[in-house]
N, C-alpha and C. Protein backbone atom coordinates (compact mmCIF):
# COMPACT_ATOMS: atom_id res chain seq x y z
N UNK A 1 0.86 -1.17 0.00
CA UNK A 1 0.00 0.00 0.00
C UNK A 1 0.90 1.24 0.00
N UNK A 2 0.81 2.51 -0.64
CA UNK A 2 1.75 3.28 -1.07
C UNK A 2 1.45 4.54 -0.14
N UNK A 3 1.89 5.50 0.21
CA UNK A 3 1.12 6.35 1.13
C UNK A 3 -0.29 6.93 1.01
N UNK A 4 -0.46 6.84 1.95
CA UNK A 4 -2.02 7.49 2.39
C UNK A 4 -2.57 9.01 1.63
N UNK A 5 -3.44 8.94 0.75
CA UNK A 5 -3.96 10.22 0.05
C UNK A 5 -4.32 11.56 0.94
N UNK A 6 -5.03 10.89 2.37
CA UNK A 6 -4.71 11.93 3.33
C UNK A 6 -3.83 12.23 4.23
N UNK A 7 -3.39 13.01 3.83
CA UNK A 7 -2.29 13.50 4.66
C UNK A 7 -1.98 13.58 6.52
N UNK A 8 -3.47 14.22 6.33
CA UNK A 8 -3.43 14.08 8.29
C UNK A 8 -3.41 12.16 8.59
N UNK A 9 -3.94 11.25 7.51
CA UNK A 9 -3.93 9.79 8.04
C UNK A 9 -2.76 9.61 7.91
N UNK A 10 -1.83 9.89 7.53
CA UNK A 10 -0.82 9.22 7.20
C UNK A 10 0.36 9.39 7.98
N UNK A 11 0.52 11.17 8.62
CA UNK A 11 1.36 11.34 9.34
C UNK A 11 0.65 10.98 11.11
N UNK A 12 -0.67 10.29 11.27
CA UNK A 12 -1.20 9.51 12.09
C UNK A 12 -0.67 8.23 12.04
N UNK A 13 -0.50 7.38 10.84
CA UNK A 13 0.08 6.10 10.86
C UNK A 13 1.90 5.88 10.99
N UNK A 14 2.45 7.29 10.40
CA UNK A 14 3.68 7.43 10.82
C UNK A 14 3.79 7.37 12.14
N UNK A 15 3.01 8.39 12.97
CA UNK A 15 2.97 8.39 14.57
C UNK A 15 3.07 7.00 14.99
N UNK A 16 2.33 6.52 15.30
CA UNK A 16 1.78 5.34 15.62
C UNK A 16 2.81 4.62 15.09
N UNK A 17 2.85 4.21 13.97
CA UNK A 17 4.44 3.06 13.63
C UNK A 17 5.52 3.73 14.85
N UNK A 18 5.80 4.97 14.97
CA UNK A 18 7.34 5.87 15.63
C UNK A 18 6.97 5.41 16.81
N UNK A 19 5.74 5.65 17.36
CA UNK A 19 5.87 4.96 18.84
C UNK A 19 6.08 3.65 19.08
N UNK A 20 5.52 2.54 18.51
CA UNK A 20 5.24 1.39 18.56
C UNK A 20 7.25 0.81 18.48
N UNK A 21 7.64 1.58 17.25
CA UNK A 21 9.05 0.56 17.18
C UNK A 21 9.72 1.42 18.16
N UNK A 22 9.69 2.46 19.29
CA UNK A 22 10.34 2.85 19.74
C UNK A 22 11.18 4.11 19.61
N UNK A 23 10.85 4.51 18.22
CA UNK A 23 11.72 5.44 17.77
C UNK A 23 11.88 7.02 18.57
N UNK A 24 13.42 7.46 18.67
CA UNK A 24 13.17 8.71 19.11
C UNK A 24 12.37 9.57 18.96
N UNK A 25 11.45 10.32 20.17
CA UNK A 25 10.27 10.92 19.36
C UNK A 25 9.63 10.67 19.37
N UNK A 26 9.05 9.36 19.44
CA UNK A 26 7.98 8.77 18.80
C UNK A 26 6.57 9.08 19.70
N UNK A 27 5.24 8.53 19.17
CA UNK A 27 4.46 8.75 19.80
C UNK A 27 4.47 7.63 21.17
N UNK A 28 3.99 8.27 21.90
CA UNK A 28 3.64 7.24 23.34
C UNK A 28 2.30 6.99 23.22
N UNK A 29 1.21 7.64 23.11
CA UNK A 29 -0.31 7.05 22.99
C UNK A 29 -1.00 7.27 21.29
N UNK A 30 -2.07 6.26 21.14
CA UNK A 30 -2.77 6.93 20.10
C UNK A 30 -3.20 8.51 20.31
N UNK A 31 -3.58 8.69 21.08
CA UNK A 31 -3.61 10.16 21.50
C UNK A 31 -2.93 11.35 21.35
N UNK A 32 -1.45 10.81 21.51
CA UNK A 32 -0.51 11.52 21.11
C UNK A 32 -0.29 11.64 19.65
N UNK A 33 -0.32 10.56 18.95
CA UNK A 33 -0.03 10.84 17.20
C UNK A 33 -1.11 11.21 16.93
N UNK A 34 -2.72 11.46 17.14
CA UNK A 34 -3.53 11.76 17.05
C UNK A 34 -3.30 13.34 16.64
N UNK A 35 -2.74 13.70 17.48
CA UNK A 35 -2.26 15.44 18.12
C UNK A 35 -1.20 15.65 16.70
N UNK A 36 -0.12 14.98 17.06
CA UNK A 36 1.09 15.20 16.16
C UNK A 36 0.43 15.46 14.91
N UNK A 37 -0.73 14.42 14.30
CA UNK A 37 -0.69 14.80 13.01
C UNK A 37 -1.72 15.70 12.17
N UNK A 38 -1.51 16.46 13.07
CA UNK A 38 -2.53 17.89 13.19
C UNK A 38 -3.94 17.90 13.37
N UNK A 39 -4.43 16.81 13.82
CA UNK A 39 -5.77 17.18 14.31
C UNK A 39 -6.23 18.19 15.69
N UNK A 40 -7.05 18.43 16.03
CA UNK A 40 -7.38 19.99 16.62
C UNK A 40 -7.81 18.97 17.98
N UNK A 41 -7.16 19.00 19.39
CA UNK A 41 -7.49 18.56 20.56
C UNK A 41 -7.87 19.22 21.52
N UNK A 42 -9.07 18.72 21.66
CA UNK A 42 -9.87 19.66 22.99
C UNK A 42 -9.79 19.14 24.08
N UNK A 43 -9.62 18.04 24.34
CA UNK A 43 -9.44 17.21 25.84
C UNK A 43 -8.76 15.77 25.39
N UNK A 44 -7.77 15.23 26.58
CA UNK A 44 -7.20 13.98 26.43
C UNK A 44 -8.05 13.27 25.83
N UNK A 45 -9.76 13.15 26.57
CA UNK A 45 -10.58 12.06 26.26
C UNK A 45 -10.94 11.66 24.69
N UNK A 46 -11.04 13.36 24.48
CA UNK A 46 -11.59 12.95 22.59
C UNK A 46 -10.70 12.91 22.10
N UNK A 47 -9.53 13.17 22.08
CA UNK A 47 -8.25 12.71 21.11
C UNK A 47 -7.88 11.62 21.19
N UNK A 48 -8.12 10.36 23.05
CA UNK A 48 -8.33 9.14 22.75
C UNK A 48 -9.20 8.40 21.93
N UNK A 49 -10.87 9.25 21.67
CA UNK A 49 -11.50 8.61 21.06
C UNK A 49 -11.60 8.58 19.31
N UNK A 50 -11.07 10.06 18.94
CA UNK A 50 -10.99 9.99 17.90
C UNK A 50 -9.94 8.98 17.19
N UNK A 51 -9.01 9.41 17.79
CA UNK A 51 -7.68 8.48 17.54
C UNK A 51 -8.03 6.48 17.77
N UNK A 52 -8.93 6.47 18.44
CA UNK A 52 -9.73 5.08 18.24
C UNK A 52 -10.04 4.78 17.26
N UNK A 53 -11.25 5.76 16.65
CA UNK A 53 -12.21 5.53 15.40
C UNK A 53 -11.65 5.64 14.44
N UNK A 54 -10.19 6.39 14.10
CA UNK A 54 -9.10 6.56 13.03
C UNK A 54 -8.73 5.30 12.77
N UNK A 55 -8.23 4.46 13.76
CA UNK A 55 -7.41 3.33 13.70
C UNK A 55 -8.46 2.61 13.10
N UNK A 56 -9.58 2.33 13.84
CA UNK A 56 -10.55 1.44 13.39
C UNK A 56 -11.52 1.44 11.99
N UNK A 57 -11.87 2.90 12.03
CA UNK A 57 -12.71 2.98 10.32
C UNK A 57 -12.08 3.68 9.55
N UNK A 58 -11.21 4.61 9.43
CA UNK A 58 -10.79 4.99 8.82
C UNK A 58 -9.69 4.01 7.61
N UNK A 59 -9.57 4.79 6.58
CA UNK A 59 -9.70 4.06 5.18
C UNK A 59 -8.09 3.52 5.00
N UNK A 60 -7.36 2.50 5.40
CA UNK A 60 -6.29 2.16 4.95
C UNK A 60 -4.92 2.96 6.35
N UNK A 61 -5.29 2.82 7.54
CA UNK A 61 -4.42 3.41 8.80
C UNK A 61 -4.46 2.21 9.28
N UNK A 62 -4.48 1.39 9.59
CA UNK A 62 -3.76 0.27 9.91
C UNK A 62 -3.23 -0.68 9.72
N UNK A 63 -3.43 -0.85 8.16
CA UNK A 63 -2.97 -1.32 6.96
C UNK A 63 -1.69 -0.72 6.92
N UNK A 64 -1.49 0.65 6.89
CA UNK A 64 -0.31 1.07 6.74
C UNK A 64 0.64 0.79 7.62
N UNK A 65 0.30 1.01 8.62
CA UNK A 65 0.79 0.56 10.28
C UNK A 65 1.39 -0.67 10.14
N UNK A 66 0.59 -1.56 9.48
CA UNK A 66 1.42 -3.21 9.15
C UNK A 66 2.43 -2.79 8.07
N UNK A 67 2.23 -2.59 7.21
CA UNK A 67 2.75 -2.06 6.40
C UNK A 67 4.47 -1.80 6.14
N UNK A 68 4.17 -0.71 7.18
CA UNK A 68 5.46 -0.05 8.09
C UNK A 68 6.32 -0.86 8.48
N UNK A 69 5.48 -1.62 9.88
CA UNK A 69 5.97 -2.65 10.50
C UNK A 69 6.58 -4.28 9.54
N UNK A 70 6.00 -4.22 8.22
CA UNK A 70 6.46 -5.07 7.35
C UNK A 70 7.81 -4.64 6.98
N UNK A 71 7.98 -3.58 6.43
CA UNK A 71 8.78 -2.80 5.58
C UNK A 71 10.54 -2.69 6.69
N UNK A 72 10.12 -2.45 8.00
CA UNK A 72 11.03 -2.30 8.85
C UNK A 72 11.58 -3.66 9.75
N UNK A 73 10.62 -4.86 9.25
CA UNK A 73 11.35 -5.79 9.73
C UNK A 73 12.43 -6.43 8.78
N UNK A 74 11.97 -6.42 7.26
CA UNK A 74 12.44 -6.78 6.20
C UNK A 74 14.10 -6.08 6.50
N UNK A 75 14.16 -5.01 6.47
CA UNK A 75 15.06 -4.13 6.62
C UNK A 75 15.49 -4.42 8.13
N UNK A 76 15.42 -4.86 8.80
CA UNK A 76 16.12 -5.24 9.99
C UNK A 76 16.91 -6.75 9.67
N UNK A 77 16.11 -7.93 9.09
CA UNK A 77 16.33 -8.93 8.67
C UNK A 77 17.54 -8.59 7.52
N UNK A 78 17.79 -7.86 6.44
CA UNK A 78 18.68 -7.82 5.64
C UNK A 78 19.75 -7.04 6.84
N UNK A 79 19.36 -6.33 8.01
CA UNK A 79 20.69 -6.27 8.10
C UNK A 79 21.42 -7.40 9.37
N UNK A 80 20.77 -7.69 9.29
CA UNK A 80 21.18 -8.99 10.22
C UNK A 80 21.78 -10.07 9.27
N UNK A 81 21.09 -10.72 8.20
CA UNK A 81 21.78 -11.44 7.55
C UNK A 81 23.45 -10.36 6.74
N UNK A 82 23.61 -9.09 6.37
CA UNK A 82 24.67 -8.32 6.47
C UNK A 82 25.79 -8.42 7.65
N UNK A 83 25.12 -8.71 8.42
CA UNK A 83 26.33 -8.77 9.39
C UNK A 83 26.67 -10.24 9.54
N UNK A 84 26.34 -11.15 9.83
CA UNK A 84 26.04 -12.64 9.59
C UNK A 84 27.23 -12.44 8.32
N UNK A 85 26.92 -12.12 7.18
CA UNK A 85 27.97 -12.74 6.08
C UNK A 85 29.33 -12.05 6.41
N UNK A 86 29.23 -10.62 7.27
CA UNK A 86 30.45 -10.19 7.28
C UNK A 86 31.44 -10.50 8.58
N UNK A 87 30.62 -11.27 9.47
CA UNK A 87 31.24 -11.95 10.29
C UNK A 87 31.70 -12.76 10.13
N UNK A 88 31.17 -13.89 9.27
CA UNK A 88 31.55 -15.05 8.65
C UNK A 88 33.25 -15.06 7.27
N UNK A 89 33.19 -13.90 6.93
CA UNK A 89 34.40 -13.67 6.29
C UNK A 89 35.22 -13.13 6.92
């Protein structure tokens, strides 16, 4: 799946991937990438809930999320087998 046509979904599914693998930065709650990717927050509660209904109905955000998480294991795996061959020589 290639990036997200909307923009606010997408730098939502970036969030969300950044927290999840840990990354510096990254988000700590749905709530938080909720925020990051410019949606307008009026209280913790509805930015938890919106950031719910994003994940859940919204069109291709968790798809991407796998996605991500596909894309970055692949790329962890090549570099593991990289070091593997260069240890081995």
């Amino acid at each position: 799946m290639p990036v997200l046509p909307n923009p606010r979904h997408e730098a939502f599914a970036q969030a969300i991937f950044s927290g999840i693998v840990g990354a510096k930065g990254g988000a700590h709650s749905q709530a938080e990438a909720y925020s990051r990717a410019g949606y307008h927050v009026t209280n913790g509660n509805s930015a938890r809930a919106c950031a719910s209904r994003l994940l859940t109905f919204a069109n291709g955000i968790a798809e991407r999320v796998r996605e991500l998480q596909e894309e970055a294991a692949e790329r962890a795996q090549e570099s593991a087998d990289k070091c593997v061959q260069e240890l081995n020589q």
